[in-house]
PDB file of N, CA and C in Angstrom:
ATOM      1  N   UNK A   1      62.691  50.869  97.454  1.00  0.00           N
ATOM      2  CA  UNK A   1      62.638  52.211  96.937  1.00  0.00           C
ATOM      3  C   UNK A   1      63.362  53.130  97.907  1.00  0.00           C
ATOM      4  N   UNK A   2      64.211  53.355  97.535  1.00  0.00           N
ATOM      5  CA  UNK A   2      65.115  54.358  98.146  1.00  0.00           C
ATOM      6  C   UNK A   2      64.576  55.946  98.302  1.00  0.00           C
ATOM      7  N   UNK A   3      64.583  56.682  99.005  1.00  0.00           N
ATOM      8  CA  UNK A   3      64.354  57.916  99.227  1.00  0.00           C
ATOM      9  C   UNK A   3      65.202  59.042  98.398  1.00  0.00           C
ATOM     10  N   UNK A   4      64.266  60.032  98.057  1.00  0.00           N
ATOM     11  CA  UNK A   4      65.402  61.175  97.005  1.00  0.00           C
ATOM     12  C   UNK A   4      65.381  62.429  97.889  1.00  0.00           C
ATOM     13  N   UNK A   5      66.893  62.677  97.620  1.00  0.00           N
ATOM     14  CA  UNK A   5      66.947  64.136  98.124  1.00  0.00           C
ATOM     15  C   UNK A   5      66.630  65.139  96.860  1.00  0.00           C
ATOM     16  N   UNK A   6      65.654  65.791  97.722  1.00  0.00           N
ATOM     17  CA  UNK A   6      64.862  67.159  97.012  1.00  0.00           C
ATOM     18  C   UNK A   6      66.384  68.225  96.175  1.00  0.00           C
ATOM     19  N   UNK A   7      67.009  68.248  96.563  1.00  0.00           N
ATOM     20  CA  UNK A   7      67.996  69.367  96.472  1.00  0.00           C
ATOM     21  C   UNK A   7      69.351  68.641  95.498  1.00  0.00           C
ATOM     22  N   UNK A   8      69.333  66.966  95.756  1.00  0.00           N
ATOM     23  CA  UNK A   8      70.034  66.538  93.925  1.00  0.00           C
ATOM     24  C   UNK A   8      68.938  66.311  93.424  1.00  0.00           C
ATOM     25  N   UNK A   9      67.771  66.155  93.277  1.00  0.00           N
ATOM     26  CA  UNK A   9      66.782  66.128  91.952  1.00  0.00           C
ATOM     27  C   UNK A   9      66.901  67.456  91.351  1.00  0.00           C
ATOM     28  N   UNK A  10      67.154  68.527  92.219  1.00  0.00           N
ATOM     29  CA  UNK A  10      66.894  69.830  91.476  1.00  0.00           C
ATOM     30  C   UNK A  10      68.122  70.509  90.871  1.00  0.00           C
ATOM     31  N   UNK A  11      69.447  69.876  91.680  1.00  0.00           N
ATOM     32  CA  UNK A  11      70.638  70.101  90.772  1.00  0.00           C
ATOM     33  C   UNK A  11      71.005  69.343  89.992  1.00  0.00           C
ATOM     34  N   UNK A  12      70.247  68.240  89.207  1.00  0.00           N
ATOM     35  CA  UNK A  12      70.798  67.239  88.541  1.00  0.00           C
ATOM     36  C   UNK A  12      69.405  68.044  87.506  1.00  0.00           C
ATOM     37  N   UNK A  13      68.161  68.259  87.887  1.00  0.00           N
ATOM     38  CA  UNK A  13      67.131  69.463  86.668  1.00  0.00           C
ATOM     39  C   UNK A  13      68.308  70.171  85.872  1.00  0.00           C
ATOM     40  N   UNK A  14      68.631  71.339  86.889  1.00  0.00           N
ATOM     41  CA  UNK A  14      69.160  72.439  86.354  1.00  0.00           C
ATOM     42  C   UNK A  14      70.217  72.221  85.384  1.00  0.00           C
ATOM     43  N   UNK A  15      71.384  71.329  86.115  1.00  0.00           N
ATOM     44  CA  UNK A  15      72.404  70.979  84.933  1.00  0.00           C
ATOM     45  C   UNK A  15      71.829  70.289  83.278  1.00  0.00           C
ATOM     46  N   UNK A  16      70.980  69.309  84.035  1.00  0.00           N
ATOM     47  CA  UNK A  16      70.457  68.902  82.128  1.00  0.00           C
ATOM     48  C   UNK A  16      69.704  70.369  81.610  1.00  0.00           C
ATOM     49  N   UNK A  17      69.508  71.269  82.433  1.00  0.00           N
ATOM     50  CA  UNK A  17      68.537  72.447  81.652  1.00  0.00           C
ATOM     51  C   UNK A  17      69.576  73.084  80.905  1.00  0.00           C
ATOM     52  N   UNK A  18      71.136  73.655  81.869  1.00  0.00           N
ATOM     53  CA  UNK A  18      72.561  74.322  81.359  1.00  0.00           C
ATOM     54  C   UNK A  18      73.211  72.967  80.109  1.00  0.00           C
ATOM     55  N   UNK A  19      72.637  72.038  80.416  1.00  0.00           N
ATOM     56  CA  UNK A  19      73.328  71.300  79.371  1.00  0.00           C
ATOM     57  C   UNK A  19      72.832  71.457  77.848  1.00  0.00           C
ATOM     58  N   UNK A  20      71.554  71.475  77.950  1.00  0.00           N
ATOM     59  CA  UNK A  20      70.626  71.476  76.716  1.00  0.00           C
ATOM     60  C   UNK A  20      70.651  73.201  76.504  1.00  0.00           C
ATOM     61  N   UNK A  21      70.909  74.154  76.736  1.00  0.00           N
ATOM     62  CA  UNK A  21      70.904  75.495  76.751  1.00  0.00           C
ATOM     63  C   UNK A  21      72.622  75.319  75.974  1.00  0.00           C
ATOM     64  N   UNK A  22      73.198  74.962  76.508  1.00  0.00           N
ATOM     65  CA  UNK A  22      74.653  75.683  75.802  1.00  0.00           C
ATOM     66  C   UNK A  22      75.075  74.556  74.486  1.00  0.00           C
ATOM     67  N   UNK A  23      73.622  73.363  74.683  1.00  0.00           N
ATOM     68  CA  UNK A  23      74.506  73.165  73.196  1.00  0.00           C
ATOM     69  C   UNK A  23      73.180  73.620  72.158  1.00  0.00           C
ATOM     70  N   UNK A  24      71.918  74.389  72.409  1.00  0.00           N
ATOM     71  CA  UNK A  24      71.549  75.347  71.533  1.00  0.00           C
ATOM     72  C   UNK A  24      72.589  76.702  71.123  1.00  0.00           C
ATOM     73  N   UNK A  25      72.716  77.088  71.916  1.00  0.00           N
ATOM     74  CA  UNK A  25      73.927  78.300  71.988  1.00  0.00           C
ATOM     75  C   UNK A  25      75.042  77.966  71.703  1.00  0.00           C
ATOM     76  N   UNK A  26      75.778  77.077  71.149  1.00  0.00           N
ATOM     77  CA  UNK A  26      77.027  76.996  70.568  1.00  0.00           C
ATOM     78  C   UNK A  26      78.177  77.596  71.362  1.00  0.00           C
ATOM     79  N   UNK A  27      79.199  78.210  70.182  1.00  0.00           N
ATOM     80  CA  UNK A  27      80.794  78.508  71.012  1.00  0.00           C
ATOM     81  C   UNK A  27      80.809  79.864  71.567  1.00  0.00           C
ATOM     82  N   UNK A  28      79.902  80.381  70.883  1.00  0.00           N
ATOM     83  CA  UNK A  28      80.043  82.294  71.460  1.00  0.00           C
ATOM     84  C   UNK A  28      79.451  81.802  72.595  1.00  0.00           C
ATOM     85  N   UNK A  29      78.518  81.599  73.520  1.00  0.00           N
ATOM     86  CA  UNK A  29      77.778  81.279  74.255  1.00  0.00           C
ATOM     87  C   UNK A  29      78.797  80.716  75.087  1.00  0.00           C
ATOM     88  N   UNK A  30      79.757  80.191  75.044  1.00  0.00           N
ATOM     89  CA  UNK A  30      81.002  79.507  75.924  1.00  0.00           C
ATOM     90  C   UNK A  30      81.798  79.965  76.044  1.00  0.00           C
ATOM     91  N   UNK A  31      82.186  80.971  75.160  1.00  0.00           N
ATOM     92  CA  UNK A  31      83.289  81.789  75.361  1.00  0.00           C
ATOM     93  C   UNK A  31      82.846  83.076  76.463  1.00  0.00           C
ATOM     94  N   UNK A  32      81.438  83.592  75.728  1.00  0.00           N
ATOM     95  CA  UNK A  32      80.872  84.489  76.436  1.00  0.00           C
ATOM     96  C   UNK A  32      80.919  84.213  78.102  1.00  0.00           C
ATOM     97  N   UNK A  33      80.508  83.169  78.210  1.00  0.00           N
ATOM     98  CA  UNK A  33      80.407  82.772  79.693  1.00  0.00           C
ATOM     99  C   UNK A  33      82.068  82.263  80.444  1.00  0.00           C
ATOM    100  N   UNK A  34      82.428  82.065  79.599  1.00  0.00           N
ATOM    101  CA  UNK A  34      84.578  82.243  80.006  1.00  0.00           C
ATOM    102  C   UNK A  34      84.796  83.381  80.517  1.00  0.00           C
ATOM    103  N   UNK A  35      84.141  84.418  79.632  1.00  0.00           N
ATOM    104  CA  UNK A  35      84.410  85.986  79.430  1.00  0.00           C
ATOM    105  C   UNK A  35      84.281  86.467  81.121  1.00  0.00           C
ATOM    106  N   UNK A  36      82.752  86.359  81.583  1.00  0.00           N
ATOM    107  CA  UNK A  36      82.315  86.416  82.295  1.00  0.00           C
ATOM    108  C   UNK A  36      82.681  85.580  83.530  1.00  0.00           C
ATOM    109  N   UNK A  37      83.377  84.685  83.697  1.00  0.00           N
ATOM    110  CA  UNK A  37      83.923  84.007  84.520  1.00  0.00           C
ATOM    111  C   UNK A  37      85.087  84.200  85.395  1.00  0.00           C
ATOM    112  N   UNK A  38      85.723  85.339  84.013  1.00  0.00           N
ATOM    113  CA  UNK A  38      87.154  85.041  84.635  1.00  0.00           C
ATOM    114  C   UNK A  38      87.359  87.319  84.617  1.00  0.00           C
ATOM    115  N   UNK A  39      85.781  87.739  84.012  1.00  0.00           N
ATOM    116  CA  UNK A  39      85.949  89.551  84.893  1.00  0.00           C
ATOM    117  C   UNK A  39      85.003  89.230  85.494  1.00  0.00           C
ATOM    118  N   UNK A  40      84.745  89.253  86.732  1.00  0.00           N
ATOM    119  CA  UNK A  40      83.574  89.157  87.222  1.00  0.00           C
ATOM    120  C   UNK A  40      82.996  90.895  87.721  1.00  0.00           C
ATOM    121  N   UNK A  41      81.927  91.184  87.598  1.00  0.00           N
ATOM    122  CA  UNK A  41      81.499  92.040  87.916  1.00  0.00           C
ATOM    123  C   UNK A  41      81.589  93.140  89.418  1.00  0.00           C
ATOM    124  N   UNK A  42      82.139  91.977  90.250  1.00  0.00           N
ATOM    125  CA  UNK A  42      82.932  92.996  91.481  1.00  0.00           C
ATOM    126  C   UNK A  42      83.851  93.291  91.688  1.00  0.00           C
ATOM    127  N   UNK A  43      84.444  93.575  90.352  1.00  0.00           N
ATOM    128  CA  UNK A  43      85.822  93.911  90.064  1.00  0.00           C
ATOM    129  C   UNK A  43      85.863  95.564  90.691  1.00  0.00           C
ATOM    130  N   UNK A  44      86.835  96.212  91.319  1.00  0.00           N
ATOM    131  CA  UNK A  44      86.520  97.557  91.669  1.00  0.00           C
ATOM    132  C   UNK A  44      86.694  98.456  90.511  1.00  0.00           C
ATOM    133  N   UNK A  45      86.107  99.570  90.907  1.00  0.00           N
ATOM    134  CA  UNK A  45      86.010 100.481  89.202  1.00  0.00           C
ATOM    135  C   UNK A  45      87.654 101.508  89.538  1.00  0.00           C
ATOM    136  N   UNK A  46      88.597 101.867  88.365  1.00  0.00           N
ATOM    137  CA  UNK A  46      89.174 102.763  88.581  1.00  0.00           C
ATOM    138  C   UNK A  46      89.088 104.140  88.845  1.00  0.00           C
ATOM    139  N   UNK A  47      89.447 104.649  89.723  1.00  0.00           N
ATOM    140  CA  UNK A  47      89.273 106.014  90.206  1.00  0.00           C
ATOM    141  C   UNK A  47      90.460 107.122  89.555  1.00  0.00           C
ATOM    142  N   UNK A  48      90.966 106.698  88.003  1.00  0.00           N
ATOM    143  CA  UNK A  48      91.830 107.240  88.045  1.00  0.00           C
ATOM    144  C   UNK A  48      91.227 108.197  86.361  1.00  0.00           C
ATOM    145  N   UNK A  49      91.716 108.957  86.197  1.00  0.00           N
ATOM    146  CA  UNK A  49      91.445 110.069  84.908  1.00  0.00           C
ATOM    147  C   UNK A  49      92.237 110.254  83.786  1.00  0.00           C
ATOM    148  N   UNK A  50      91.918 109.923  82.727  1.00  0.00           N
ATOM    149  CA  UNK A  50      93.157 110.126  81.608  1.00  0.00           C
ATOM    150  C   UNK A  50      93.712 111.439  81.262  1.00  0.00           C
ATOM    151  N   UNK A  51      94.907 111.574  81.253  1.00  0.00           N
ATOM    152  CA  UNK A  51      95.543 112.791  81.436  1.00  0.00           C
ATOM    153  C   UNK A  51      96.039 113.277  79.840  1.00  0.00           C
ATOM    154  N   UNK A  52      96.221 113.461  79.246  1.00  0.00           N
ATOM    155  CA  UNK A  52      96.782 113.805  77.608  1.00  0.00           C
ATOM    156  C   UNK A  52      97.998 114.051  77.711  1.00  0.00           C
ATOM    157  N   UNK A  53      99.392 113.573  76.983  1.00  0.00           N
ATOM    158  CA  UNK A  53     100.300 113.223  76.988  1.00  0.00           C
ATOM    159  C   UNK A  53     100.638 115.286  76.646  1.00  0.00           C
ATOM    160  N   UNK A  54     101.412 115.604  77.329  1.00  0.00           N
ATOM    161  CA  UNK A  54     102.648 116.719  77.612  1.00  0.00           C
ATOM    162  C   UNK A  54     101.131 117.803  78.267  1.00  0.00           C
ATOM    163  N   UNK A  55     100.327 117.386  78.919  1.00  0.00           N
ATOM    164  CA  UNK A  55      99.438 118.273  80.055  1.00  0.00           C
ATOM    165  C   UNK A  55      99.447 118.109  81.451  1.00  0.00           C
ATOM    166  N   UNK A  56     100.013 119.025  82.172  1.00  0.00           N
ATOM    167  CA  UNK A  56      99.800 118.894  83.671  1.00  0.00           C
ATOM    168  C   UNK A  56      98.860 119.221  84.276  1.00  0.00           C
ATOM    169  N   UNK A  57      98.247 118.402  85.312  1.00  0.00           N
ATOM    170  CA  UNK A  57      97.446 118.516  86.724  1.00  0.00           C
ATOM    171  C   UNK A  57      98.082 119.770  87.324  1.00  0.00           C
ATOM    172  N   UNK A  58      98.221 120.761  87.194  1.00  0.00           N
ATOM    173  CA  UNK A  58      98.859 121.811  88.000  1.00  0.00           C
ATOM    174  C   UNK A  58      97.543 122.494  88.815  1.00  0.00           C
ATOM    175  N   UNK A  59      96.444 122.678  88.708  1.00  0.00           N
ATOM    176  CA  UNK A  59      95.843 123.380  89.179  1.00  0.00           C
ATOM    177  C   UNK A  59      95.507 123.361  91.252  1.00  0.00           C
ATOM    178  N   UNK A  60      95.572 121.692  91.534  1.00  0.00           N
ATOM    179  CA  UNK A  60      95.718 121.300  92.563  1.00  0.00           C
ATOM    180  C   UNK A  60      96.903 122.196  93.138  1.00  0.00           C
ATOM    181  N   UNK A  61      97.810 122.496  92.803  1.00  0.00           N
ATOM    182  CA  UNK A  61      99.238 122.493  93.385  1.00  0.00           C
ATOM    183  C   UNK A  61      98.970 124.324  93.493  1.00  0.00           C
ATOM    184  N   UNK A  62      98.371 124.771  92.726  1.00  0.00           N
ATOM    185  CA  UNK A  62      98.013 126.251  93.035  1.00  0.00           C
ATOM    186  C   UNK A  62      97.641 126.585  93.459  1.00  0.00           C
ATOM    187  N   UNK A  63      96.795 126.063  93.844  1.00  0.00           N
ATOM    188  CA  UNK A  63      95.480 126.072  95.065  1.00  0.00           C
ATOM    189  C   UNK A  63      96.056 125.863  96.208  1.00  0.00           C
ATOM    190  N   UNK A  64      97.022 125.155  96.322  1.00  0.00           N
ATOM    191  CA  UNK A  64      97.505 124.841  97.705  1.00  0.00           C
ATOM    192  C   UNK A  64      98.509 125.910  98.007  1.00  0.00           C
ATOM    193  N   UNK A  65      99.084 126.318  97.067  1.00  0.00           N
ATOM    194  CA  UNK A  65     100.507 127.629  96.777  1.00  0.00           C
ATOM    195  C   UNK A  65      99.637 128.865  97.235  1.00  0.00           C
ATOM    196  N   UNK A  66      98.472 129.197  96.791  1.00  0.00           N
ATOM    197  CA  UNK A  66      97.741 130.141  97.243  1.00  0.00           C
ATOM    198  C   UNK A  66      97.522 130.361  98.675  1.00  0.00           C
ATOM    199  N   UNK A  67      96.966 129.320  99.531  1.00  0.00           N
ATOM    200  CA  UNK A  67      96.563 128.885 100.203  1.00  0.00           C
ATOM    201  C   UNK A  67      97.738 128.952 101.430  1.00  0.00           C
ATOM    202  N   UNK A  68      99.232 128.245 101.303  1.00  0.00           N
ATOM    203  CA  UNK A  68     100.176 129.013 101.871  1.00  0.00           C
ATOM    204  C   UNK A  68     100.715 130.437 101.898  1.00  0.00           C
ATOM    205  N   UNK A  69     100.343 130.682 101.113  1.00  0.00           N
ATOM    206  CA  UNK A  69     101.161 132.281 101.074  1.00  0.00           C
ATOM    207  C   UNK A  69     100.174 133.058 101.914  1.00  0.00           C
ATOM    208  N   UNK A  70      98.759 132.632 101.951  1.00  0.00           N
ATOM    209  CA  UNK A  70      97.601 133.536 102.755  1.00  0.00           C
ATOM    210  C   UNK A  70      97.911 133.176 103.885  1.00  0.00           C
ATOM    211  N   UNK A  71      98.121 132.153 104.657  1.00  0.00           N
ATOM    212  CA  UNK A  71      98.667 131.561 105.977  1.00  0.00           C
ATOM    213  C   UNK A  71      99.981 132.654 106.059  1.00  0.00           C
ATOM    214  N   UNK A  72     100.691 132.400 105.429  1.00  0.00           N
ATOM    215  CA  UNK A  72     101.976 132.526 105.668  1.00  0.00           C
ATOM    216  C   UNK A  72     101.905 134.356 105.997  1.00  0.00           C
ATOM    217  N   UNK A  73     101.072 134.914 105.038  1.00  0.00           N
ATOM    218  CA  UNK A  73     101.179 136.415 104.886  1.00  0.00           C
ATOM    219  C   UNK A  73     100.137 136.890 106.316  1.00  0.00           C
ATOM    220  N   UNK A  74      99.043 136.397 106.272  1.00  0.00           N
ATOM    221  CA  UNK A  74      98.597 136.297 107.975  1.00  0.00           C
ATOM    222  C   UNK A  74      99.328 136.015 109.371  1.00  0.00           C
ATOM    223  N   UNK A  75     100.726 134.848 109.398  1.00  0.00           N
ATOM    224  CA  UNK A  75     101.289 135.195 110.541  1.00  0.00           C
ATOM    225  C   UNK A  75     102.025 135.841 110.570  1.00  0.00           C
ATOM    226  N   UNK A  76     102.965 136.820 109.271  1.00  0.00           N
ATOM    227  CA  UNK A  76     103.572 137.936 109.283  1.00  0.00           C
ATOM    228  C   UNK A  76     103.256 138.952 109.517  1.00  0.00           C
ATOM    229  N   UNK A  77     101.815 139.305 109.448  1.00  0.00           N
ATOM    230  CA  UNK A  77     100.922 140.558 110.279  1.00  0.00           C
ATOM    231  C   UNK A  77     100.595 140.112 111.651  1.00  0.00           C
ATOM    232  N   UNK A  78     100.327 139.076 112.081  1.00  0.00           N
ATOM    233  CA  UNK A  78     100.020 138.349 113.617  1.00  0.00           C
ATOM    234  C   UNK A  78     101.738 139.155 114.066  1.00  0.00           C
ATOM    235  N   UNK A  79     102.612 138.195 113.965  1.00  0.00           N
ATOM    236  CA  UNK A  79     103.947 138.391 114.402  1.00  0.00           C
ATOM    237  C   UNK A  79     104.532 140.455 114.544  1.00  0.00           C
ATOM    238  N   UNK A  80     104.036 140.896 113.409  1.00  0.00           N
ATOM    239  CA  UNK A  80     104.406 142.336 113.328  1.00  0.00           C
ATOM    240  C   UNK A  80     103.117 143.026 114.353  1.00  0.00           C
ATOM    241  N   UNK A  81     102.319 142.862 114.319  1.00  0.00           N
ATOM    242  CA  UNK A  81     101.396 143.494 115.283  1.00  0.00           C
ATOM    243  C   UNK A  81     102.074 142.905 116.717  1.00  0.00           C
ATOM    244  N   UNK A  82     102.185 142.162 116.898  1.00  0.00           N
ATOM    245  CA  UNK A  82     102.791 141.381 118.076  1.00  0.00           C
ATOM    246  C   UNK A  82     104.085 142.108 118.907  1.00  0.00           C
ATOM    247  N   UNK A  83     104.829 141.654 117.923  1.00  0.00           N
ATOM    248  CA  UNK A  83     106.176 142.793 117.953  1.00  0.00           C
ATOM    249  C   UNK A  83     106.124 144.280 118.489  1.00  0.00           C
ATOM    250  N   UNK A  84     104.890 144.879 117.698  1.00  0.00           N
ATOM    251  CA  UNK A  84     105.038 146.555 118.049  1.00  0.00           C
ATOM    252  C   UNK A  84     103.935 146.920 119.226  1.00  0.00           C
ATOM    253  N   UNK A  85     103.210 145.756 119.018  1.00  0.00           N
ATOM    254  CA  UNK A  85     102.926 145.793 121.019  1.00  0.00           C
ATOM    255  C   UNK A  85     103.681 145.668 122.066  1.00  0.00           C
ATOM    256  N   UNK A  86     104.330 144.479 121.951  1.00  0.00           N
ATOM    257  CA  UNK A  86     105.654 143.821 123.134  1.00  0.00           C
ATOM    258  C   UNK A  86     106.780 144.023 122.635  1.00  0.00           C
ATOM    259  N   UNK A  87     107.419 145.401 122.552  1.00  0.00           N
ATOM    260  CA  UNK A  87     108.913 145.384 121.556  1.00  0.00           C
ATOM    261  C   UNK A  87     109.873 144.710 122.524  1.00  0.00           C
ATOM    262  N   UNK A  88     109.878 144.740 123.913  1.00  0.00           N
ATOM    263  CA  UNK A  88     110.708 144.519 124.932  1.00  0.00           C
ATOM    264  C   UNK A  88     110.633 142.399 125.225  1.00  0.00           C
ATOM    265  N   UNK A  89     109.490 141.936 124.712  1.00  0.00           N
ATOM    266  CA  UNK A  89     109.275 141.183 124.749  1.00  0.00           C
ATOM    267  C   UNK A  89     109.835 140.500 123.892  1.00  0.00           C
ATOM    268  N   UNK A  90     109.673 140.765 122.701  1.00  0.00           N
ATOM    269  CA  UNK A  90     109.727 140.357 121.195  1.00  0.00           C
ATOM    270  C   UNK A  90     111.725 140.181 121.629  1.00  0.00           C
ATOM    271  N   UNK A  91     112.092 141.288 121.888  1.00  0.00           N
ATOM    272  CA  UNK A  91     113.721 141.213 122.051  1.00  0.00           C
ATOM    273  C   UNK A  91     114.350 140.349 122.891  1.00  0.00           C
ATOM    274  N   UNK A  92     113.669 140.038 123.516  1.00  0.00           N
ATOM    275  CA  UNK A  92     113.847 138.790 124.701  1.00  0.00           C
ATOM    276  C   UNK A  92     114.317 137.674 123.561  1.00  0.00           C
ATOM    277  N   UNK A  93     113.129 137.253 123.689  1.00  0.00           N
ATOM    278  CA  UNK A  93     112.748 136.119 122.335  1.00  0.00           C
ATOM    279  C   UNK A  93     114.034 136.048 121.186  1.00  0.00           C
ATOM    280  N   UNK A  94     113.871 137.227 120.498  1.00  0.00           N
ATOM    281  CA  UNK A  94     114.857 136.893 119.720  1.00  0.00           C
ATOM    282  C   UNK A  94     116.185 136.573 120.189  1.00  0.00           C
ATOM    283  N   UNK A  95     116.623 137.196 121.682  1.00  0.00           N
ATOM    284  CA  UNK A  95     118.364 137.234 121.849  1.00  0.00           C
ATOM    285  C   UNK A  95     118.076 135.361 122.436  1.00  0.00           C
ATOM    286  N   UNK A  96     116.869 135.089 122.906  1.00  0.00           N
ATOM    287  CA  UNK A  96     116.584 133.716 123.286  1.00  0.00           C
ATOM    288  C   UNK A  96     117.037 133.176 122.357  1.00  0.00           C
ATOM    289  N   UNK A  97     116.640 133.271 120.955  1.00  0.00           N
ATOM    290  CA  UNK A  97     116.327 132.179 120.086  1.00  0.00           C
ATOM    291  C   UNK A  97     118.100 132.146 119.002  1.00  0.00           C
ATOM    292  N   UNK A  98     118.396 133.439 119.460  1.00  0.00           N
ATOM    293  CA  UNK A  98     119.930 133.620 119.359  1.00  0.00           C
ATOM    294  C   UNK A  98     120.971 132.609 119.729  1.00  0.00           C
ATOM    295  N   UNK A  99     120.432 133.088 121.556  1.00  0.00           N
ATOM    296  CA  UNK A  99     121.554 132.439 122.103  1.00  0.00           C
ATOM    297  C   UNK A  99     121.785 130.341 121.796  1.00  0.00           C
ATOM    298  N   UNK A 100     120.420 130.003 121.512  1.00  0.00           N
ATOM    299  CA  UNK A 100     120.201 128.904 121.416  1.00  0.00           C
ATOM    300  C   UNK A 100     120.634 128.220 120.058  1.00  0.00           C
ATOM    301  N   UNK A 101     120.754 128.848 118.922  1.00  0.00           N
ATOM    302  CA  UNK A 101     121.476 128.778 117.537  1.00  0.00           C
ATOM    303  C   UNK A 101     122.773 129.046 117.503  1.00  0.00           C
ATOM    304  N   UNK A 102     123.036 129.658 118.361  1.00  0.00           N
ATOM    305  CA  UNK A 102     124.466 130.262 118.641  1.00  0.00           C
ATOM    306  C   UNK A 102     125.381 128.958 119.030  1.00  0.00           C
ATOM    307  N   UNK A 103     124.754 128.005 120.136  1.00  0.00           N
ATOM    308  CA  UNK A 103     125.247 127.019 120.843  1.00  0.00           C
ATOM    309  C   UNK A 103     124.610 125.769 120.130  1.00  0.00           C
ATOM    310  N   UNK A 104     124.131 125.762 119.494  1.00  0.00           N
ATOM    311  CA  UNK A 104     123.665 124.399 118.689  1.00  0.00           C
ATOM    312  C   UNK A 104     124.639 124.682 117.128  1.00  0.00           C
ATOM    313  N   UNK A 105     124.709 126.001 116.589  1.00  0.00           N
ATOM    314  CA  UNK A 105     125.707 126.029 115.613  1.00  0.00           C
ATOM    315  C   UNK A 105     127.163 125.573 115.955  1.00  0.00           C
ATOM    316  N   UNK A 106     127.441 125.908 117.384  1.00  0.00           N
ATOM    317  CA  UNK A 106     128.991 125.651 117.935  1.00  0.00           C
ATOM    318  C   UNK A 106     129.521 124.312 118.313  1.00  0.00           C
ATOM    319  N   UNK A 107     128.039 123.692 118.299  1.00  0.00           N
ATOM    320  CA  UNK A 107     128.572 122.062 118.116  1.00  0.00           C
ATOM    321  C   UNK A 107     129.239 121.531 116.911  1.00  0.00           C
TER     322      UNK A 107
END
């Protein structure tokens, strides 16, 4: 008498249990489980949104357009307050930023 392993008695159970189960359940029951085989459930979900054909996403892009021009219109008051504090300063700078375009254009 030979010794049994616990763990094929119980996978050689289960298969006659899947055996006798799918031929109560027939072909849907096989296909179903194809179905299921081949999407499996940790498939990742799409993160993406259906859009309607001739409608744009524009609202993102306004928000950001807004959003520069307030930057943009804030360092033009930074820079002008700046200016009419340090006018002597400010003129530096610019004949600086002159002379340096001046000689990078002349290349």
């Amino acid at each position: 008498m030979s010794p049994r392993n616990p763990a094929v008695a119980s996978l050689k159970i289960e298969q006659r249990a899947q055996r006798k189960a799918a031929r109560h359940q027939g072909s849907d029951a096989e296909l179903q489980d194809a179905l299921e085989a081949t999407f499996p459930a940790s498939d990742p979900v799409s993160a993406q949104a259906p859009v309607t054909a001739g409608r744009t996403e524009s609202q993102p892009f306004i928000e950001i357009a807004e959003q520069a021009s307030e930057r943009v219109s804030k360092l033009q008051e930074l820079l002008m307050n700046e200016v009419r504090a340090r006018p002597l300063r400010a003129l530096g700078w610019a004949a600086a930023a002159g002379i340096v375009l001046g000689f990078w254009a002349a290349r």
